[in-house]
N, C-alpha and C. Protein backbone atom coordinates (compact mmCIF):
# COMPACT_ATOMS: atom_id res chain seq x y z
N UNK A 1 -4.75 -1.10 -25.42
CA UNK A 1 -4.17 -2.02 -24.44
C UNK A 1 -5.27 -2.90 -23.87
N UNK A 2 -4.67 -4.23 -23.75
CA UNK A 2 -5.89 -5.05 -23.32
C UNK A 2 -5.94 -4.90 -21.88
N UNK A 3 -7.25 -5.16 -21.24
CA UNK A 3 -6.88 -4.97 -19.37
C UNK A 3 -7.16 -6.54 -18.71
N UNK A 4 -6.13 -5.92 -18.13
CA UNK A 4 -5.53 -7.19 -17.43
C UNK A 4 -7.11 -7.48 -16.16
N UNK A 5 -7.40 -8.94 -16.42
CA UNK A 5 -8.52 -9.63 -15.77
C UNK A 5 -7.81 -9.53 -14.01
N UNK A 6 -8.89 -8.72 -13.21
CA UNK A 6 -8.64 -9.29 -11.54
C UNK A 6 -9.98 -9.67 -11.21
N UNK A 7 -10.01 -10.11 -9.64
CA UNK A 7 -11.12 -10.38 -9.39
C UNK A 7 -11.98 -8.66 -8.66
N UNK A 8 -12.78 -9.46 -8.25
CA UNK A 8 -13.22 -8.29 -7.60
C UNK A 8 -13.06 -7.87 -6.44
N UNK A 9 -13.40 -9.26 -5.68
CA UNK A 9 -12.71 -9.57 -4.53
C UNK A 9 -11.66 -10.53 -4.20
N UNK A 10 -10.96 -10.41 -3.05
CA UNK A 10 -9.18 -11.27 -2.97
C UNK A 10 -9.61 -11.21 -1.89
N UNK A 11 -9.36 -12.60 -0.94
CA UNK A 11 -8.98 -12.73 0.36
C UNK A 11 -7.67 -11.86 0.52
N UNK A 12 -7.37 -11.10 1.49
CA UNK A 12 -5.81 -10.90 1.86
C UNK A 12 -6.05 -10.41 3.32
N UNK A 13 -4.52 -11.40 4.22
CA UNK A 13 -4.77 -11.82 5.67
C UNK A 13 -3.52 -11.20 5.91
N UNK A 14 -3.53 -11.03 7.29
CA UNK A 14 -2.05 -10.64 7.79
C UNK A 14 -1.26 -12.27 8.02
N UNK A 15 -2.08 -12.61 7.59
CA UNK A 15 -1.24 -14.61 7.78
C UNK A 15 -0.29 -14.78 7.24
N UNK A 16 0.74 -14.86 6.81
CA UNK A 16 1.84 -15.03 5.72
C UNK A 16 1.61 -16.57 4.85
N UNK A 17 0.98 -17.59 5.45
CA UNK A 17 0.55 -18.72 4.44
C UNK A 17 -0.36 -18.51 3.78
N UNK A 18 -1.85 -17.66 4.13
CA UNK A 18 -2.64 -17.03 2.91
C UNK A 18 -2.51 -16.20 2.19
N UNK A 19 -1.75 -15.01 2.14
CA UNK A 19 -1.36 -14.18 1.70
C UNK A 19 0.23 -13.58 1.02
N UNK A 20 0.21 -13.32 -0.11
CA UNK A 20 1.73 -12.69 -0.26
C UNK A 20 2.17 -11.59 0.61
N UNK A 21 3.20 -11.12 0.78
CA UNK A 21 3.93 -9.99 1.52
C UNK A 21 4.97 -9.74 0.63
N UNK A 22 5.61 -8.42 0.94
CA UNK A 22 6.94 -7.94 0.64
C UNK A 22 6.84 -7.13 2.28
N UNK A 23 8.40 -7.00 2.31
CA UNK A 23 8.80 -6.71 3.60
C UNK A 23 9.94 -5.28 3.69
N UNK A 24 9.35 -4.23 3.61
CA UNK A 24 10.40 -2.91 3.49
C UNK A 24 11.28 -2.59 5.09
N UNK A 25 12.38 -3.17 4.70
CA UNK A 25 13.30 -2.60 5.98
C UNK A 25 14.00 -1.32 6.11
N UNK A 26 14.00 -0.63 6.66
CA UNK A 26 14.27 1.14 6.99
C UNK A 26 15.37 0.64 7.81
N UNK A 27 16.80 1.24 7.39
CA UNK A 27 18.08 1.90 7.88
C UNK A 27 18.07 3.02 8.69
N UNK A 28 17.16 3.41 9.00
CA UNK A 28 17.18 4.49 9.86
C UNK A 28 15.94 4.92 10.56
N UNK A 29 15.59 5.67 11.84
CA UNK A 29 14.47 5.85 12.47
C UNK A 29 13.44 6.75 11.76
N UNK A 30 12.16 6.15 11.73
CA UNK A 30 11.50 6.26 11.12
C UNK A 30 10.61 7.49 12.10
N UNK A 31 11.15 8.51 11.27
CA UNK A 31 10.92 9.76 11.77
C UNK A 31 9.50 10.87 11.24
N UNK A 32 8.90 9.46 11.35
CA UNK A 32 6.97 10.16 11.03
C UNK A 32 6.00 9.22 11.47
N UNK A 33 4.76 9.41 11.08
CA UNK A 33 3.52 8.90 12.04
C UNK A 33 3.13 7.68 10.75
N UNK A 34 2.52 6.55 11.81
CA UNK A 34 2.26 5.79 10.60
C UNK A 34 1.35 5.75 9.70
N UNK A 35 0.50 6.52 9.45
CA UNK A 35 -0.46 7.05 8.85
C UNK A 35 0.14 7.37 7.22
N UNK A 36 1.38 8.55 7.90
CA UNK A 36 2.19 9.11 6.88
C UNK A 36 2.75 7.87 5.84
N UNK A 37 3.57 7.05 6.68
CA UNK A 37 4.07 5.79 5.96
C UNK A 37 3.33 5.15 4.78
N UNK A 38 1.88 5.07 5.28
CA UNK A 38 0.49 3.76 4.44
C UNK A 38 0.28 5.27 3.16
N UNK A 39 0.37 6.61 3.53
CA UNK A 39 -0.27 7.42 2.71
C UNK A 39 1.26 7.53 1.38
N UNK A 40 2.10 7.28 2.33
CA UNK A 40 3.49 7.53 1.07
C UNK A 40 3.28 6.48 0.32
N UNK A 41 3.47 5.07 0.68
CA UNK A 41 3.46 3.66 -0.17
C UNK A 41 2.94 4.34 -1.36
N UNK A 42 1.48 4.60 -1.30
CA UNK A 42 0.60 4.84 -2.37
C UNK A 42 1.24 5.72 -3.07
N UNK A 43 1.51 6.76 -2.59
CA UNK A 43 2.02 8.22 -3.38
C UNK A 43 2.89 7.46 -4.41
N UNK A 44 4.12 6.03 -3.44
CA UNK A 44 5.60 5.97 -4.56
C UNK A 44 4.73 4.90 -5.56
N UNK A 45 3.90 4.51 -5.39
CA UNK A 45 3.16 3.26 -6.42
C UNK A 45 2.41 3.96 -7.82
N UNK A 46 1.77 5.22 -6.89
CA UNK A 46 1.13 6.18 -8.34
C UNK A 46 2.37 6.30 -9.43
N UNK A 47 3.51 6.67 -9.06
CA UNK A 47 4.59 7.27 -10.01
C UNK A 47 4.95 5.57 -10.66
N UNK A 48 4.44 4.92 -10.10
CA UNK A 48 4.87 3.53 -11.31
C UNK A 48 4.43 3.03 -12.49
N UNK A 49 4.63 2.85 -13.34
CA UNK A 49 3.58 2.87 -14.80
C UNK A 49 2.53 1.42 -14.48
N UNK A 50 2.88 0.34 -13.59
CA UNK A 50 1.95 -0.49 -13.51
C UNK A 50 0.68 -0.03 -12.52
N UNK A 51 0.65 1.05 -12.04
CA UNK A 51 -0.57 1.54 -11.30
C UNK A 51 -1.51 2.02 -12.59
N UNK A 52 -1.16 2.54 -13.43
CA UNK A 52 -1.86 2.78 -14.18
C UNK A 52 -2.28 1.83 -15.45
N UNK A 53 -2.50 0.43 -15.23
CA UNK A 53 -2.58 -0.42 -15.85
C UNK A 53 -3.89 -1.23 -15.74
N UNK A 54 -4.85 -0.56 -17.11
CA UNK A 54 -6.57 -1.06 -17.12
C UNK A 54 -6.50 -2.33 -16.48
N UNK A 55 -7.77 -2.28 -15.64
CA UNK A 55 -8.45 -3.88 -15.39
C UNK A 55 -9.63 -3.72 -15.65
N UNK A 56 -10.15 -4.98 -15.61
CA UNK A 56 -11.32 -5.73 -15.69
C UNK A 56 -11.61 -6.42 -14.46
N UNK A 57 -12.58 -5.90 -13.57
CA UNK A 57 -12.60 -6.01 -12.28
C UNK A 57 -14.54 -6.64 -12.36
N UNK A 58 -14.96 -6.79 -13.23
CA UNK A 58 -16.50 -7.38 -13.15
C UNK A 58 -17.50 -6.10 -13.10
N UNK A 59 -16.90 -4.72 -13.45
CA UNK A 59 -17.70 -3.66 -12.94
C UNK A 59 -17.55 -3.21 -11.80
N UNK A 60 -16.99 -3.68 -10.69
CA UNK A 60 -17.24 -3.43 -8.81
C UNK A 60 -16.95 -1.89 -9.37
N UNK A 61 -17.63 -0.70 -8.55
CA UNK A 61 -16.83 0.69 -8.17
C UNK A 61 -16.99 0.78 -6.44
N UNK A 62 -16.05 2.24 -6.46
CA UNK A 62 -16.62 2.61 -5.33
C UNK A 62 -17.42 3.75 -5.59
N UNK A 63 -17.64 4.38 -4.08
CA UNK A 63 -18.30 4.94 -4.20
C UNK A 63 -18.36 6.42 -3.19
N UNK A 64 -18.56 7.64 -3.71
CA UNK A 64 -17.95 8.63 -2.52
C UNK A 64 -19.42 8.53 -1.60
N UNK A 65 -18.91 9.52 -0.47
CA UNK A 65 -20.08 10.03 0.78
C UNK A 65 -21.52 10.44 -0.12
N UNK A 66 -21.17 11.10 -0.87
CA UNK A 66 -22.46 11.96 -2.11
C UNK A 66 -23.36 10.82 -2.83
N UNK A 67 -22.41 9.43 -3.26
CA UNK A 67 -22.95 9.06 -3.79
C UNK A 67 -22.48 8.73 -5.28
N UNK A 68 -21.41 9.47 -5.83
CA UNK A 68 -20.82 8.97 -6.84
C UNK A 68 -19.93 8.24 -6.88
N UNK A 69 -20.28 7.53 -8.16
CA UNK A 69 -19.73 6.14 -8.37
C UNK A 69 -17.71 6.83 -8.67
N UNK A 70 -17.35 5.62 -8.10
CA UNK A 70 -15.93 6.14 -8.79
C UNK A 70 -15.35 4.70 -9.69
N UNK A 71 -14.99 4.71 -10.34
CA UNK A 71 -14.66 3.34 -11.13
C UNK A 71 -13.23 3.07 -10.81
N UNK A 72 -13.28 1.68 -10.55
CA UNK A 72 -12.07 1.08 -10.12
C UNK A 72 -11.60 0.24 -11.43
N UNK A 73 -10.89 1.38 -12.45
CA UNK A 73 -10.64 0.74 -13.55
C UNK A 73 -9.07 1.11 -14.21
N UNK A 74 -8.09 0.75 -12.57
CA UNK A 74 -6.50 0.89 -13.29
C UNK A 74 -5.98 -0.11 -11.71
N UNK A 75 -4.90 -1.17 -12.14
CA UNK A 75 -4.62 -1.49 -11.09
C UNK A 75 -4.25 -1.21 -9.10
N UNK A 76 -3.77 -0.10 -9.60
CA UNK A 76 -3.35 0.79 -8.46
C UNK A 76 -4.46 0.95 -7.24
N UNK A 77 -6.13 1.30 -8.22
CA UNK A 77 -7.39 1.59 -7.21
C UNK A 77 -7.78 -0.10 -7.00
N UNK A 78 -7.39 -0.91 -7.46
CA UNK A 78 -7.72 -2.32 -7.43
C UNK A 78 -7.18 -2.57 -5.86
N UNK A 79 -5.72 -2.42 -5.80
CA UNK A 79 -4.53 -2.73 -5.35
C UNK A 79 -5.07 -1.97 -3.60
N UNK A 80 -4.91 -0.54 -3.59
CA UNK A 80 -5.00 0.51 -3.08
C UNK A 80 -6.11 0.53 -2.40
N UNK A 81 -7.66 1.00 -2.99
CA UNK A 81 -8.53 1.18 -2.86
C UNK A 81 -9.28 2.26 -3.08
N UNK A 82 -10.43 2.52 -3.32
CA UNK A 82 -10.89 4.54 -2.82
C UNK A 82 -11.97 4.91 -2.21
N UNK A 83 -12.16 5.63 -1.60
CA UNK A 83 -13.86 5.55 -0.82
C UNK A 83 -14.70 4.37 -1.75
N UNK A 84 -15.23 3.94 -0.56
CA UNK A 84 -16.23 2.84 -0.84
C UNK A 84 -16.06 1.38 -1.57
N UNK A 85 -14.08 1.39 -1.69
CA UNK A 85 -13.83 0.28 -2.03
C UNK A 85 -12.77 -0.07 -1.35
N UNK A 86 -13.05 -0.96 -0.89
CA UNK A 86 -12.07 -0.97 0.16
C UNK A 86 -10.16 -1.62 0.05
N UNK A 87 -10.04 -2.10 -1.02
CA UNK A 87 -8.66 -2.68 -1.84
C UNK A 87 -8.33 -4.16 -1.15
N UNK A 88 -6.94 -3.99 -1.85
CA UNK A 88 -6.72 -5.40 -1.23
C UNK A 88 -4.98 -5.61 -0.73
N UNK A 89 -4.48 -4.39 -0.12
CA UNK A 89 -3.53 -4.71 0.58
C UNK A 89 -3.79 -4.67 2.39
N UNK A 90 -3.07 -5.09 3.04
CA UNK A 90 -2.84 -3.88 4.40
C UNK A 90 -1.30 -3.81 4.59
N UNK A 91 -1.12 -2.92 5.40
CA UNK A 91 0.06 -2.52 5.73
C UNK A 91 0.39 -2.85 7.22
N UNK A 92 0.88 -3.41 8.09
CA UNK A 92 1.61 -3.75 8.89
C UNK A 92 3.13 -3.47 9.53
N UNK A 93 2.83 -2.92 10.45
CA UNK A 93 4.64 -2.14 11.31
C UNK A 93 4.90 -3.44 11.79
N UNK A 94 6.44 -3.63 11.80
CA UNK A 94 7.20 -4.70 12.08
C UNK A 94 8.43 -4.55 12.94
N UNK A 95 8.08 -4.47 13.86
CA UNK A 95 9.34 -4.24 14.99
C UNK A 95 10.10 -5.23 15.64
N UNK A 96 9.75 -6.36 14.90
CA UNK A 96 10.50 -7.52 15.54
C UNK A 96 11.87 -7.40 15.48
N UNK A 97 12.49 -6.95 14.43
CA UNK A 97 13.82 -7.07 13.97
C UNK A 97 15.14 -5.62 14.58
N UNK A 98 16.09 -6.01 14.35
CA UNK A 98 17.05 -4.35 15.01
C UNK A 98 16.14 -3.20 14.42
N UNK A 99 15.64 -3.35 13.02
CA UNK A 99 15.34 -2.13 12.76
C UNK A 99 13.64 -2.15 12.02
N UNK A 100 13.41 -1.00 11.99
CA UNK A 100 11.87 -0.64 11.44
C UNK A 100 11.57 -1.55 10.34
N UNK A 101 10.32 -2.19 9.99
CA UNK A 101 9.87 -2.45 8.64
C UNK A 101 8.63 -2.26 8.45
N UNK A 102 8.05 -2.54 7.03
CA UNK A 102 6.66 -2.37 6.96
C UNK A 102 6.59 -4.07 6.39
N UNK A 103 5.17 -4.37 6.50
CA UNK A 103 4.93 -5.35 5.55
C UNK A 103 3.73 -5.24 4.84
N UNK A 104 3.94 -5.07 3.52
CA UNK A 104 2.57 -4.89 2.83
C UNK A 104 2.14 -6.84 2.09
N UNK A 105 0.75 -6.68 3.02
CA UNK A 105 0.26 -7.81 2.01
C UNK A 105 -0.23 -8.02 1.36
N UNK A 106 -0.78 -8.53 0.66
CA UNK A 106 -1.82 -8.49 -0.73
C UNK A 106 -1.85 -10.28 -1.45
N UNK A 107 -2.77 -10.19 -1.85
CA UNK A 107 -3.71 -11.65 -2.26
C UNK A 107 -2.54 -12.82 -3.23
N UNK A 108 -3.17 -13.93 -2.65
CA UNK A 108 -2.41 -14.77 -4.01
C UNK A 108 -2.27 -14.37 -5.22
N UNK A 109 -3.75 -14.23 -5.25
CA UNK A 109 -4.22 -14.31 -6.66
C UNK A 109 -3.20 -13.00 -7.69
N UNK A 110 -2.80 -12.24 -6.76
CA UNK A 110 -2.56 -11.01 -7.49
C UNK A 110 -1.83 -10.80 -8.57
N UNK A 111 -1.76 -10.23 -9.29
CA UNK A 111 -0.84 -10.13 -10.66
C UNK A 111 0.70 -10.08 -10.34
N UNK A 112 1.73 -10.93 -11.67
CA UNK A 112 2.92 -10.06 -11.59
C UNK A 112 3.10 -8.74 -11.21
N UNK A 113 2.36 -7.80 -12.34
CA UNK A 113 2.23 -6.77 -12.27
C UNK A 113 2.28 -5.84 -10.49
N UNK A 114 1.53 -6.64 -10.01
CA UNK A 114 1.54 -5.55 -8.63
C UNK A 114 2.63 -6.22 -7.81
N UNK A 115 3.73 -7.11 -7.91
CA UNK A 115 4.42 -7.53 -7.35
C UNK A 115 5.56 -6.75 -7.92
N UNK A 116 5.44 -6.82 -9.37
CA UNK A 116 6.53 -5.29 -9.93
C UNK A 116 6.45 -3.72 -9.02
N UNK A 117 5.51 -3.88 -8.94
CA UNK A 117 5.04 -2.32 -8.75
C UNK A 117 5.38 -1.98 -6.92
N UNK A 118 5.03 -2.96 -6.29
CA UNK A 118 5.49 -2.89 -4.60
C UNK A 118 7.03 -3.17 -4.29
N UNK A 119 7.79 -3.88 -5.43
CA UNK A 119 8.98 -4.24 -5.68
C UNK A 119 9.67 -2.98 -5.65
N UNK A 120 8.86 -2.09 -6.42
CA UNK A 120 10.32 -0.99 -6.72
C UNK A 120 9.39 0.54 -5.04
N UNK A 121 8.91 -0.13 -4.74
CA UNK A 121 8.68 0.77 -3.33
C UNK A 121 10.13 0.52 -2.42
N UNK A 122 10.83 1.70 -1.91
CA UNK A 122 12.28 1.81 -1.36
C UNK A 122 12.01 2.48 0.31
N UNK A 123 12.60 2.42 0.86
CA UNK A 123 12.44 3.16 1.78
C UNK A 123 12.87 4.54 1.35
N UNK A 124 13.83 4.71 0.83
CA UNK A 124 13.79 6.25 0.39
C UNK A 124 13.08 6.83 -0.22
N UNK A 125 11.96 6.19 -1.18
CA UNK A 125 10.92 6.13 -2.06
C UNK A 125 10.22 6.83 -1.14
N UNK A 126 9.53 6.45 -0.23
CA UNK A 126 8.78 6.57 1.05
C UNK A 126 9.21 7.47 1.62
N UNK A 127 10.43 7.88 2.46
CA UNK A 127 11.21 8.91 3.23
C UNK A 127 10.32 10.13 2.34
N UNK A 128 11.39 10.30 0.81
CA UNK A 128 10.89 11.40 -0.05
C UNK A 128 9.35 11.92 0.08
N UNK A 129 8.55 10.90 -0.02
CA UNK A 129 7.03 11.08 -0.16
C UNK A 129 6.36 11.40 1.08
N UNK A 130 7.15 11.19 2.51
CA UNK A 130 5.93 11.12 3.54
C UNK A 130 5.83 12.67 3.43
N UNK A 131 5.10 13.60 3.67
CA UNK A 131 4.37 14.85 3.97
C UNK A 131 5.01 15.10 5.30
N UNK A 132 4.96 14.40 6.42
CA UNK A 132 4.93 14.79 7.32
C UNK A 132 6.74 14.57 8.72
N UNK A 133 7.66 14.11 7.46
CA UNK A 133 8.69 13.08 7.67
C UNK A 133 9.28 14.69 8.64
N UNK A 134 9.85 14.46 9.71
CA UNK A 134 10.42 15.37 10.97
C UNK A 134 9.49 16.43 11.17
N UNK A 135 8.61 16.28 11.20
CA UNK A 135 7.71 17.09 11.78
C UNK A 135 6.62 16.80 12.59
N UNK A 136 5.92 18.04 13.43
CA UNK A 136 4.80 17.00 14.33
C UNK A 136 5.64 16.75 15.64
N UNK A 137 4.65 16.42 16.52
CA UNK A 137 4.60 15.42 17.62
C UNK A 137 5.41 14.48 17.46
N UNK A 138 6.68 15.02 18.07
CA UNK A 138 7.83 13.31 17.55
C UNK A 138 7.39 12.08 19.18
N UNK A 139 6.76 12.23 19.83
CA UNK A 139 6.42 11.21 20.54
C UNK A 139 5.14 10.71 20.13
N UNK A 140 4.82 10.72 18.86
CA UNK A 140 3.83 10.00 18.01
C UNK A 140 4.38 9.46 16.92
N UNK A 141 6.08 9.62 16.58
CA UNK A 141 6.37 8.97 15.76
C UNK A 141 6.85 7.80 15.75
N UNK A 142 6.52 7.20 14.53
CA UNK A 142 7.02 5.58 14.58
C UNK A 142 8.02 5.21 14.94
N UNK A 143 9.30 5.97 15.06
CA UNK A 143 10.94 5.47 15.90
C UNK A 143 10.75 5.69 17.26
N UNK A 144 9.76 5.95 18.05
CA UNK A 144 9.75 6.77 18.81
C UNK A 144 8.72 5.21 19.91
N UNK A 145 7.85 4.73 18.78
CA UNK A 145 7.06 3.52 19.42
C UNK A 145 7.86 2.18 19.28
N UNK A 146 7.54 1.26 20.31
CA UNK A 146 7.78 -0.02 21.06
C UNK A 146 9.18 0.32 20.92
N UNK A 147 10.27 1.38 21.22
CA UNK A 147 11.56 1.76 21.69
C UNK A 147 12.37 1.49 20.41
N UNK A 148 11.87 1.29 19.38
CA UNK A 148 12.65 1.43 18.07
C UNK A 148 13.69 3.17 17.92
């Protein structure tokens, strides 16, 4: 398989004119911490076959606390990030609206490919995956902040 060319680095802003977004709206109170939320995204993106899709990133890795290199050589760690690299989305809570959302953004430049891949992220996708979904400190949970 040939790997798909990214850069190394991508501007990506919480601006909506520099940056792409997709916008996940939740039907129901979002009954975990937001931590949990940013750690599920990833979890439902691993199970997508475009996370695992070679790039060609110029060489960049990251890099752990120890010192080893980790290679950022499948879209997902491009996308994502891993110690010592820092990626190229963020995630953003959105309470403007009746109900919960997230907004993940990520670079112009970015591939079809990762626009497939954040596409099929669901809120139930997420529900399933958080670790920590009704449990915990529910006055730390996200339905619980700015009176959502």
């Amino acid at each position: 398989m040939q790997k798909l060319k990214v850069p190394a680095r991508a501007n990506v802003s919480r601006n909506q004119s520099e940056s792409n977004f997709i916008r996940i709206v939740f039907g129901q109170p979002v009954r975990t911490f937001w931590d949990d939320i940013c750690v599920a995204i990833r979890e439902v993106c691993k199970r997508h076959p475009n996370y695992r899709i070679p790039i060609d990133n110029g060489g960049v890795r990251g890099r752990t606390d120890q010192g080893k290199e980790i290679p950022i050589d499948v879209l997902g760690k491009w996308l994502f990030g891993t110690p010592g690299y820092k990626g190229h989305r963020i995630f953003e809570p959105d309470f403007s609206g009746e109900k919960f959302a997230v907004i993940i953004f990520f670079p112009q430049e970015a591939s079809q490919e990762v626009l497939e891949m954040l596409k099929a992220v669901t809120p139930l996708k997420i529900i399933e995956a958080c670790s920590s979904w009704g449990k915990g400190d529910n006055s730390q949970w996200v339905c619980n902040k700015k009176g959502i």
